[in-house]
C-alpha atoms as a PDB file:
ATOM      1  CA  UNK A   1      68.730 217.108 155.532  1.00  0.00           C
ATOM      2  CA  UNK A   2      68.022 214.019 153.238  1.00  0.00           C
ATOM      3  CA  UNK A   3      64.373 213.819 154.358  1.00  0.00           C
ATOM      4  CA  UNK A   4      63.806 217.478 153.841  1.00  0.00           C
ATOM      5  CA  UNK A   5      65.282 217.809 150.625  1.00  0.00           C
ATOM      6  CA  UNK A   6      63.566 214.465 149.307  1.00  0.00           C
ATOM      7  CA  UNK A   7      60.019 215.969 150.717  1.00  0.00           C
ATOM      8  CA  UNK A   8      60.114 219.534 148.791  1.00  0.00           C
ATOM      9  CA  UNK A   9      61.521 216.575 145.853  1.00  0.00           C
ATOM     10  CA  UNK A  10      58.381 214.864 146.389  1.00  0.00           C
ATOM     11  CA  UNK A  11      56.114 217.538 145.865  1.00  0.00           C
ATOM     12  CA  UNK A  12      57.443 218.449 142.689  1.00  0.00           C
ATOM     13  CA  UNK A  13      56.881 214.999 141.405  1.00  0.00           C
ATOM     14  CA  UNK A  14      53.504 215.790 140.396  1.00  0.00           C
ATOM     15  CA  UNK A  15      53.844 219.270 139.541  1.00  0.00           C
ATOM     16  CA  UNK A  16      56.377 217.758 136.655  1.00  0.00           C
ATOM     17  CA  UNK A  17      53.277 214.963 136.413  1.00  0.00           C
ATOM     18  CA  UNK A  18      51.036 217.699 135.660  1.00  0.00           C
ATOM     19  CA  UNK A  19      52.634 219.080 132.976  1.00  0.00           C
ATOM     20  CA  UNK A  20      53.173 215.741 131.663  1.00  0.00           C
ATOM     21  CA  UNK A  21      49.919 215.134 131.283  1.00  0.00           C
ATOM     22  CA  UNK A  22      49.113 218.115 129.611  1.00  0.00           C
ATOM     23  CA  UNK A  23      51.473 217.952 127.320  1.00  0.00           C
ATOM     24  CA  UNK A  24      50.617 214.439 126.086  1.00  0.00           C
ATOM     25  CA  UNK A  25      46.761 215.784 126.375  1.00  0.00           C
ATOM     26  CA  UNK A  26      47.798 218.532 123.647  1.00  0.00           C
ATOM     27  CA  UNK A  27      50.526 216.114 121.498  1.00  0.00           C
ATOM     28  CA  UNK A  28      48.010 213.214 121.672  1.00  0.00           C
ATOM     29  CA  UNK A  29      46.962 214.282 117.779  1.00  0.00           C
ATOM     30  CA  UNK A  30      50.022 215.632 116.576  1.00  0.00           C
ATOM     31  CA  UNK A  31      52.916 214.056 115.444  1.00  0.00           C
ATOM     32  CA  UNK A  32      55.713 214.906 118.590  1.00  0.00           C
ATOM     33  CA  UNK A  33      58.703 215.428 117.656  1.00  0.00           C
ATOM     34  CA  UNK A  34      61.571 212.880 119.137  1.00  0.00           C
ATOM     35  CA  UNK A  35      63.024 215.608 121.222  1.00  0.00           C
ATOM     36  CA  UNK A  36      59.668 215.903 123.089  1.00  0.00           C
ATOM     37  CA  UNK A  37      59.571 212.222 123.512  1.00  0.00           C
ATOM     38  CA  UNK A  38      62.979 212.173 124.627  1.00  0.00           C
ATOM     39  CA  UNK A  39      62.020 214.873 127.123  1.00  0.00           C
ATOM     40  CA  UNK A  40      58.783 212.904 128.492  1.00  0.00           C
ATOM     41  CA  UNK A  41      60.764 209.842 129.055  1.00  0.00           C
ATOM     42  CA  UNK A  42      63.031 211.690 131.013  1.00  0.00           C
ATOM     43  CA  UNK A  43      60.526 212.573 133.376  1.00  0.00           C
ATOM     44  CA  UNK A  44      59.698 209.836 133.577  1.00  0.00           C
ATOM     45  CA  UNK A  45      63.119 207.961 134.547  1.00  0.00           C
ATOM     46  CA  UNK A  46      64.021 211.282 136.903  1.00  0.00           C
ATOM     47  CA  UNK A  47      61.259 210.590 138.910  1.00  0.00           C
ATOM     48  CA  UNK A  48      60.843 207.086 138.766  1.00  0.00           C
ATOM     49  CA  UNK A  49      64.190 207.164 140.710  1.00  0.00           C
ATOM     50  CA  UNK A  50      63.017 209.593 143.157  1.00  0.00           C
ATOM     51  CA  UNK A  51      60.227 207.634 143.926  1.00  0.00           C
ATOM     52  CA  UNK A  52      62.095 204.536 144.722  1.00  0.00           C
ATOM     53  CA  UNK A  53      64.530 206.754 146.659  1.00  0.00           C
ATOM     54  CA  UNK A  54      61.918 208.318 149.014  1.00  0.00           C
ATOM     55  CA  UNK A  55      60.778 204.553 149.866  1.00  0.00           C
ATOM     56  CA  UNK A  56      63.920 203.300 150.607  1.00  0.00           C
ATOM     57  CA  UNK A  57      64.514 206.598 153.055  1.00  0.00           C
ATOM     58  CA  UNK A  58      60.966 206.481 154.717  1.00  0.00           C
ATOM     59  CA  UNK A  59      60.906 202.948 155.454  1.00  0.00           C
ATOM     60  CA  UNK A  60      64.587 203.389 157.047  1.00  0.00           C
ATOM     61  CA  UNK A  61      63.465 206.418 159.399  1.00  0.00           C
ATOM     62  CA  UNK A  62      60.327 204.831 159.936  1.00  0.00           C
ATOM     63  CA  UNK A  63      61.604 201.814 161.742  1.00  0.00           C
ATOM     64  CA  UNK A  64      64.323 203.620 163.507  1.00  0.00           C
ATOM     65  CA  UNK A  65      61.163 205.997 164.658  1.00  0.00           C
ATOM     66  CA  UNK A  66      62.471 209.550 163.537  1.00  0.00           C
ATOM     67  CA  UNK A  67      60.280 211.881 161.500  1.00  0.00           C
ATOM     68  CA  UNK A  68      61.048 212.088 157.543  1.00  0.00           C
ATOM     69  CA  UNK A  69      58.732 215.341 157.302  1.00  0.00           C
ATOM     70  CA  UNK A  70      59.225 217.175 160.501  1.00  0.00           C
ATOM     71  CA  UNK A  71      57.894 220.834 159.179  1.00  0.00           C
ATOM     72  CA  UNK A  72      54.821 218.563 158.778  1.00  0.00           C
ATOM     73  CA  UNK A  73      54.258 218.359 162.434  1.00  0.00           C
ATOM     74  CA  UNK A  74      51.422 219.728 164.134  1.00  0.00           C
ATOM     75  CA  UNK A  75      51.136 222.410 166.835  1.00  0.00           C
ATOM     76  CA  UNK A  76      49.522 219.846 169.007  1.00  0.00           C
ATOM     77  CA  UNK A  77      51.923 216.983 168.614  1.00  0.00           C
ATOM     78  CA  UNK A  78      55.001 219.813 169.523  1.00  0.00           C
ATOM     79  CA  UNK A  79      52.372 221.071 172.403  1.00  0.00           C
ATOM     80  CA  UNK A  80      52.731 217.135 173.317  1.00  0.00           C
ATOM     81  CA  UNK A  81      56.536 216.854 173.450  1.00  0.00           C
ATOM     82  CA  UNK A  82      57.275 219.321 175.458  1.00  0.00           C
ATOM     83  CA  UNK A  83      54.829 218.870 178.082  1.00  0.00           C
ATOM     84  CA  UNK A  84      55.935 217.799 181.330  1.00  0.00           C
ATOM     85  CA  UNK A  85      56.059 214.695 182.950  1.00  0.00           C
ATOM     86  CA  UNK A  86      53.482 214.546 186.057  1.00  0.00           C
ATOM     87  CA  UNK A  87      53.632 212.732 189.119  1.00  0.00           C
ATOM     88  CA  UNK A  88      51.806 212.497 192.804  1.00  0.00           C
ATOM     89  CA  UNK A  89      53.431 212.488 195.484  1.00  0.00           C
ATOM     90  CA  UNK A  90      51.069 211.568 198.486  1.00  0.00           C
ATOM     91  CA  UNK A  91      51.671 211.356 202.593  1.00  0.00           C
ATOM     92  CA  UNK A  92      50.021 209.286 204.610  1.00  0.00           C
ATOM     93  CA  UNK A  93      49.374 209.194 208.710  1.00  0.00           C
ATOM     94  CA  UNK A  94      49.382 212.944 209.669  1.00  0.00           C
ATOM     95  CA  UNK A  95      49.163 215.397 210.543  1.00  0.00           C
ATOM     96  CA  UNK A  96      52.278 215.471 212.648  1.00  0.00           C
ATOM     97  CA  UNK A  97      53.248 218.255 215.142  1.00  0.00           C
ATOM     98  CA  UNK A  98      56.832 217.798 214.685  1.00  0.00           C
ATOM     99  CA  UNK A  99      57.102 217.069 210.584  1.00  0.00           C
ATOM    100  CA  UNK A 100      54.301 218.332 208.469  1.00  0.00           C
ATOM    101  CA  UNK A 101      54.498 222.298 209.020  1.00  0.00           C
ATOM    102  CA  UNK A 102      58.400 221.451 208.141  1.00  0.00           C
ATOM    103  CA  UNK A 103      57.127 219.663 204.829  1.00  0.00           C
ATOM    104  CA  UNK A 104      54.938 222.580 204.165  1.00  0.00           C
ATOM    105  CA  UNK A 105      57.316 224.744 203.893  1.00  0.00           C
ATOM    106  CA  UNK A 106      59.827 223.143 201.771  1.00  0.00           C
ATOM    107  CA  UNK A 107      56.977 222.159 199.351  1.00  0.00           C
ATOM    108  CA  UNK A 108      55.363 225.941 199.359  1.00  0.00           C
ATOM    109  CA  UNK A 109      59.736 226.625 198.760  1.00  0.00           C
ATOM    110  CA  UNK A 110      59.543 224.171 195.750  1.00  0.00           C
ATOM    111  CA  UNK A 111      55.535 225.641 194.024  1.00  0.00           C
ATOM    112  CA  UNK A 112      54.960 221.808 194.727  1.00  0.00           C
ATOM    113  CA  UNK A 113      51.474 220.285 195.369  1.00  0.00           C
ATOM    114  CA  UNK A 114      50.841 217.172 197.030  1.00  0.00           C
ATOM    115  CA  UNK A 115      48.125 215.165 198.604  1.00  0.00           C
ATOM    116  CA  UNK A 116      47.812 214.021 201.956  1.00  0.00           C
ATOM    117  CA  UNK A 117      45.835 211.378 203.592  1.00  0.00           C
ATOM    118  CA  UNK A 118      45.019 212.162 207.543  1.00  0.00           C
ATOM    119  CA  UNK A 119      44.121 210.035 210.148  1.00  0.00           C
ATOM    120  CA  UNK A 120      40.668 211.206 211.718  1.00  0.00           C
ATOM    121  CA  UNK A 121      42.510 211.229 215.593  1.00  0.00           C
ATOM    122  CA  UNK A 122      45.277 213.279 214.502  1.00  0.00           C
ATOM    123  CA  UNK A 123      43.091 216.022 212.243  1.00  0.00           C
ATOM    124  CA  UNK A 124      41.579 216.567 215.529  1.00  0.00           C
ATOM    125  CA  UNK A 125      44.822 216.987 217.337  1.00  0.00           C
ATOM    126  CA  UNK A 126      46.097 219.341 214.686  1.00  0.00           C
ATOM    127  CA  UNK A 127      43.388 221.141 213.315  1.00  0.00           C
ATOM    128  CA  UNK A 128      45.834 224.025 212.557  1.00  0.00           C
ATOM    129  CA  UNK A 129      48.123 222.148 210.713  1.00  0.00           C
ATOM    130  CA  UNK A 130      45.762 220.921 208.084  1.00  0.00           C
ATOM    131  CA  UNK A 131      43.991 224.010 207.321  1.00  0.00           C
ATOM    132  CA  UNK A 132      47.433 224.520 206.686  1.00  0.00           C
ATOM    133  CA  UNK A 133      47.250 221.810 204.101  1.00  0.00           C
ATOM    134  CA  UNK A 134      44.465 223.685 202.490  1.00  0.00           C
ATOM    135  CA  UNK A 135      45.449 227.372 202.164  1.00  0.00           C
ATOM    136  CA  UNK A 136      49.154 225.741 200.850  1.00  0.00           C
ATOM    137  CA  UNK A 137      46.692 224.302 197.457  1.00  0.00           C
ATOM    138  CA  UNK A 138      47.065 220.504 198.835  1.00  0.00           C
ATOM    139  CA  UNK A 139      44.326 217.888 198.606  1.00  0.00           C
ATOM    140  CA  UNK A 140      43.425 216.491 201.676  1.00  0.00           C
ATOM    141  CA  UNK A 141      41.943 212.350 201.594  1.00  0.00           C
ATOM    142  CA  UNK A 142      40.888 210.187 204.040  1.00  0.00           C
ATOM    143  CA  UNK A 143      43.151 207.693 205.742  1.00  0.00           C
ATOM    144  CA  UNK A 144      40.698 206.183 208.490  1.00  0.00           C
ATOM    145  CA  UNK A 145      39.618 207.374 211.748  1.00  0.00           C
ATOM    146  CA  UNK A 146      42.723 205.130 213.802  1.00  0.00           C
ATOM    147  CA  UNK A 147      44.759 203.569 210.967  1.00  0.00           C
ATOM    148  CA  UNK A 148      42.963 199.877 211.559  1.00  0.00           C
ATOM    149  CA  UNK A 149      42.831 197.701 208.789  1.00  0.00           C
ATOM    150  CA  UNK A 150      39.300 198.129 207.506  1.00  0.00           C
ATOM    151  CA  UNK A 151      39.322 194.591 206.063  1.00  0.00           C
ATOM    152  CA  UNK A 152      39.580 193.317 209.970  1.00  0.00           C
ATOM    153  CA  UNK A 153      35.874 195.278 210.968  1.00  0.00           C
ATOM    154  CA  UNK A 154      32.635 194.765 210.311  1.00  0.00           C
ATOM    155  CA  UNK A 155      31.476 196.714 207.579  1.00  0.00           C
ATOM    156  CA  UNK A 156      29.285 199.091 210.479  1.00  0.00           C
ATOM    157  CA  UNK A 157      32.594 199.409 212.322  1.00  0.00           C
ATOM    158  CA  UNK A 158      34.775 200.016 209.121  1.00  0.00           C
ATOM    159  CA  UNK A 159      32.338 202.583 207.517  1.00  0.00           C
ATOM    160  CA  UNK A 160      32.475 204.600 210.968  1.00  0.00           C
ATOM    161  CA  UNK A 161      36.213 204.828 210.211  1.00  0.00           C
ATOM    162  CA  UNK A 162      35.462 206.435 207.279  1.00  0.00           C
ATOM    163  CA  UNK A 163      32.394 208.712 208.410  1.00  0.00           C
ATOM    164  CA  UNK A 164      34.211 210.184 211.375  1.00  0.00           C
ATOM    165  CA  UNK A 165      37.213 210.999 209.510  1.00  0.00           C
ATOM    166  CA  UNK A 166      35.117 212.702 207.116  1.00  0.00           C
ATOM    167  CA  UNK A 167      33.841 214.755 209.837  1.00  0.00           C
ATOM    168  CA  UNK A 168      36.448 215.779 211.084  1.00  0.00           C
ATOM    169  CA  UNK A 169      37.703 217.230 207.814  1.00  0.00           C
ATOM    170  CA  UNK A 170      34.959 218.866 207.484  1.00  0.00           C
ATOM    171  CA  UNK A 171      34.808 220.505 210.474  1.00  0.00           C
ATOM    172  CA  UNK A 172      38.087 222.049 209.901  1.00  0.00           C
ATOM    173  CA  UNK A 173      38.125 223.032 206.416  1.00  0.00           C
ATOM    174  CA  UNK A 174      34.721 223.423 205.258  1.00  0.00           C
ATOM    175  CA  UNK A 175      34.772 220.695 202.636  1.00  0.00           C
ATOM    176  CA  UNK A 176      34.109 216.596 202.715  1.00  0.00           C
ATOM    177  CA  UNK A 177      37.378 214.605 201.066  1.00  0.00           C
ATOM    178  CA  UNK A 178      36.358 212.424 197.871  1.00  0.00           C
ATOM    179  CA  UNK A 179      39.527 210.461 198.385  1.00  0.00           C
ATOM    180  CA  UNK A 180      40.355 207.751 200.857  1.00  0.00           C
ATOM    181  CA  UNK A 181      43.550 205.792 201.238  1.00  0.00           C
ATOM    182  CA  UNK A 182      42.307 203.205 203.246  1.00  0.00           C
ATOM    183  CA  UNK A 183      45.328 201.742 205.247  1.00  0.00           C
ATOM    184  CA  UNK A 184      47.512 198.992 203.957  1.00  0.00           C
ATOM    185  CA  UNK A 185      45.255 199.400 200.913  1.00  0.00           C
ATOM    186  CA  UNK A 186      42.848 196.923 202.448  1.00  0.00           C
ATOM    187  CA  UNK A 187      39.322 197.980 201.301  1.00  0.00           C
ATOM    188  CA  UNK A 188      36.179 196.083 201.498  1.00  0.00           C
ATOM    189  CA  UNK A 189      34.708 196.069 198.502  1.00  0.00           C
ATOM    190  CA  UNK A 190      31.271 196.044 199.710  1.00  0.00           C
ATOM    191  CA  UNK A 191      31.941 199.510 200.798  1.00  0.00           C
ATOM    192  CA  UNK A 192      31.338 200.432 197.414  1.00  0.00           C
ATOM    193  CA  UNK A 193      28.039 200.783 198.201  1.00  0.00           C
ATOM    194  CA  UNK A 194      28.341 202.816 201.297  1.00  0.00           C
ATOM    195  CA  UNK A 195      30.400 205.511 200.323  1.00  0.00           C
ATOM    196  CA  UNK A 196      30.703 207.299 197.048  1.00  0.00           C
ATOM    197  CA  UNK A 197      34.544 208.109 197.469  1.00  0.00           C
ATOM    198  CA  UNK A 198      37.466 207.479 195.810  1.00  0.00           C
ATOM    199  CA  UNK A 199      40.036 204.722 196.403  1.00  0.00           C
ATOM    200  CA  UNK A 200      43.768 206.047 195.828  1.00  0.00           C
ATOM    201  CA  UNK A 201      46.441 203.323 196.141  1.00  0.00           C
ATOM    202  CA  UNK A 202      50.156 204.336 194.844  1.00  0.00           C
ATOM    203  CA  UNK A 203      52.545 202.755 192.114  1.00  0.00           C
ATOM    204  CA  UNK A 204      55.908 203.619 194.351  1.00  0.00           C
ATOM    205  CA  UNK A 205      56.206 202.683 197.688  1.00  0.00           C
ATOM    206  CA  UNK A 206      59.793 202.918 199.418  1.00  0.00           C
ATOM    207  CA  UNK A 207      58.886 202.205 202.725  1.00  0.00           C
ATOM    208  CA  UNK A 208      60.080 204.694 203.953  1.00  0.00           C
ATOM    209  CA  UNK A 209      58.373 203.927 207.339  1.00  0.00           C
ATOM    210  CA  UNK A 210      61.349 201.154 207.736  1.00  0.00           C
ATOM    211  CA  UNK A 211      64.777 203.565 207.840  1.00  0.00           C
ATOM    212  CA  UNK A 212      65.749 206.498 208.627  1.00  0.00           C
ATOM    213  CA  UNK A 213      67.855 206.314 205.387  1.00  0.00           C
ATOM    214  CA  UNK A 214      66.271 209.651 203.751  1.00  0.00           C
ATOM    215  CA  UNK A 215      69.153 208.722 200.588  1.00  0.00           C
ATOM    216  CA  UNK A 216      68.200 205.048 200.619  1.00  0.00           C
ATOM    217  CA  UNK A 217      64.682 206.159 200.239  1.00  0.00           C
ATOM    218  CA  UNK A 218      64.933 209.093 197.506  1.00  0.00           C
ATOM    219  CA  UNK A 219      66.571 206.438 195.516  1.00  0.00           C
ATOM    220  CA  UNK A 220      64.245 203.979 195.529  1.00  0.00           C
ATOM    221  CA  UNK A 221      61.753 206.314 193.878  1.00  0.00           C
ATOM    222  CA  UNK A 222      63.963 208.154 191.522  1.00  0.00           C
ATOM    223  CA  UNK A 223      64.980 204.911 190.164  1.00  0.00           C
ATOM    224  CA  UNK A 224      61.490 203.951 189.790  1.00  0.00           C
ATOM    225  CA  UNK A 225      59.507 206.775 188.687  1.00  0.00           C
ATOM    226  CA  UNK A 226      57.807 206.401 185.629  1.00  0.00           C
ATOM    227  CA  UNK A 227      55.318 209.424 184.186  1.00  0.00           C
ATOM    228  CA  UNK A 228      52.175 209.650 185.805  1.00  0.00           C
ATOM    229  CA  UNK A 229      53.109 207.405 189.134  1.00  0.00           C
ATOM    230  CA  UNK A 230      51.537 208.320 192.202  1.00  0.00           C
ATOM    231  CA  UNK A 231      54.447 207.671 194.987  1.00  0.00           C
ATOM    232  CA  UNK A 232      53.838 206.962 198.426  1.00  0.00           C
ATOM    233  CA  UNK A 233      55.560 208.349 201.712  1.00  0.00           C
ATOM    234  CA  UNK A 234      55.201 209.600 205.192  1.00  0.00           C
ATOM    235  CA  UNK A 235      54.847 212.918 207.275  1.00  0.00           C
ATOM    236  CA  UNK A 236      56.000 211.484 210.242  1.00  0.00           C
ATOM    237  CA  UNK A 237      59.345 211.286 210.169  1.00  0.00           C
ATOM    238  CA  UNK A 238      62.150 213.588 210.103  1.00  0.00           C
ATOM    239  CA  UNK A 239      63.880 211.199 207.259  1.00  0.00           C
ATOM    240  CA  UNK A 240      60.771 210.896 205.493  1.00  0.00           C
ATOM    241  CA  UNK A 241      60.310 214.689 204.861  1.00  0.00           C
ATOM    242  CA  UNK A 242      64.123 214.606 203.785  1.00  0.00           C
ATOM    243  CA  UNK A 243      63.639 212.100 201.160  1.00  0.00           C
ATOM    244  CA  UNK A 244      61.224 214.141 199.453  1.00  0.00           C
ATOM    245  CA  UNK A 245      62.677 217.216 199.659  1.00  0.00           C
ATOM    246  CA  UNK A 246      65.379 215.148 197.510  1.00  0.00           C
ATOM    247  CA  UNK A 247      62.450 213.587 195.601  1.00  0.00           C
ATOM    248  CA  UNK A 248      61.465 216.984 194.533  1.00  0.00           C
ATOM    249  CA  UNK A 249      64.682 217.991 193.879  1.00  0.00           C
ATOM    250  CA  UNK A 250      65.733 215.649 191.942  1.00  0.00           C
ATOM    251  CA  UNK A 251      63.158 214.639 189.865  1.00  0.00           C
ATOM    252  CA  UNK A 252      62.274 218.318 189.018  1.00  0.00           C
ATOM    253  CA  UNK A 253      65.329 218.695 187.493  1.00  0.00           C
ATOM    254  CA  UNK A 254      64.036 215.820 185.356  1.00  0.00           C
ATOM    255  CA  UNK A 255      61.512 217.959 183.733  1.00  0.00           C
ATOM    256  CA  UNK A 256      58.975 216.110 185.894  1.00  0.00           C
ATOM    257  CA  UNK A 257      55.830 218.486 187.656  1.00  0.00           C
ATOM    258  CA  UNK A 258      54.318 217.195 191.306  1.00  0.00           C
ATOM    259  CA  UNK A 259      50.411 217.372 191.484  1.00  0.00           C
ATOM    260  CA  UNK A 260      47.829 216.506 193.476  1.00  0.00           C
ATOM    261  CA  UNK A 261      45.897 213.147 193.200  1.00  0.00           C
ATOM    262  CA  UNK A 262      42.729 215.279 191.799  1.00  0.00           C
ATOM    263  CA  UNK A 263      45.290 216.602 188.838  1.00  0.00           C
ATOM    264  CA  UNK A 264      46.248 213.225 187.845  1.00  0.00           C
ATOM    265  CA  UNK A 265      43.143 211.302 188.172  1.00  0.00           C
ATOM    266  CA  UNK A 266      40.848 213.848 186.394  1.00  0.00           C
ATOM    267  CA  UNK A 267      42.826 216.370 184.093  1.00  0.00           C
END
């Protein structure tokens, strides 16, 4: 109430400067009388006061970080506060027969998009499943041909991971991936210049892989998550698709939005 009251204050200051200066401008040869003096000076004092006033205020809301002049905001900076908070959640190591249709479903349930990195072998096992993937809105990356640490191959060996898996992906959706998880996040560098894709790693990882704790794992993220985080879990467990249904759950209610990878990185 202070601030606003000091700001329409503030702009009268040189409204009542204005007319000061005219009236001195159009005295300036004449001889004022002492009421008109008195009445300049006052001005003078009044807002000499204000002045001082308005300092002291600003420089107190300015280092406990709240606006003085909040009418004075723009449409963009309100656009910016009440945009959600975005985060990626990503699955590695499918598609699974038993787990990922069951994910599907509870993320199509949720309007929540993901993306998921596939292993090569198992695309080709469940080709159904991951055009799945793709009608739901999901990205689809590359996780390697046989999940082998590509860091362990020769670069022929390690970029045949890659190719084959591409393949694959291709065959079933009609589109080449232009992500790759490669697995344990152990890339070789030198790839670089064999491949034009794109190397996702992840900010969260609750190893999820290592309970069947779906509670023990939610946690770990929701205590974690910051905006913007891409998390990482699993499709192959029936734990693992529990924790992030919870995930989801929980962090939505947080005003937070799931996207894909492609979101994140690019808009």
């Amino acid at each position: 109430m202070l601030g606003n009251n000091l700001y329409l204050l503030t702009w009268n200051i040189p409204c009542r400067w204005v007319f000061f200066c005219d009236t001195k401008h159009r005295f300036r040869k004449k001889k004022t009388d002492c009421g008109m003096k008195r009445f300049l000076k006052r001005i003078v004092s009044v807002d000499s006061v204000l002045l001082c006033l308005l300092v002291a205020v600003y420089t107190g809301k300015m280092q406990s970080g709240e606006v003085l002049f909040p009418v004075m905001q723009t449409e963009d900076a309100r656009q910016r506060d009440i945009q959600k908070k975005k985060i990626a959640l990503t699955f590695d190591d499918g598609p699974n027969a038993d787990y990922t249709g069951i994910l599907l479903e509870e993320l199509k349930k949720r309007d929540v998009q993901a993306t998921f990195f596939l292993l090569g072998k198992q695309a080709e096992s469940e080709p159904d499943i991951v055009r799945q993937i793709k009608k739901d809105g999901h990205n689809i990356g590359n996780h390697s041909y046989e999940h082998v640490n590509l860091q362990n191959l020769s670069d022929e060996a390690a970029i045949e991971q890659v190719n084959k898996t591409n393949e694959v992906i291709y065959e079933i959706t009609g589109e080449y991936p232009i992500f790759i998880r490669p697995p344990f996040g152990s890339w070789k560098s030198n790839l670089d210049y064999e491949t034009d894709m794109i190397e996702v790693l992840w900010d969260i990882d609750p190893l999820d892989w290592n309970t069947h704790n779906a509670d023990a794992v939610a946690n770990r993220v929701i205590d974690k998550v910051e905006d913007n985080d891409i998390i990482l879990l699993h499709d192959a467990s029936k734990s693992s698709v529990e924790a992030a249904v919870k995930i989801v759950d929980e962090l939505q209610k947080d005003g937070y939005e799931f996207v894909t990878v492609e979101e994140l990185l690019f808009e």
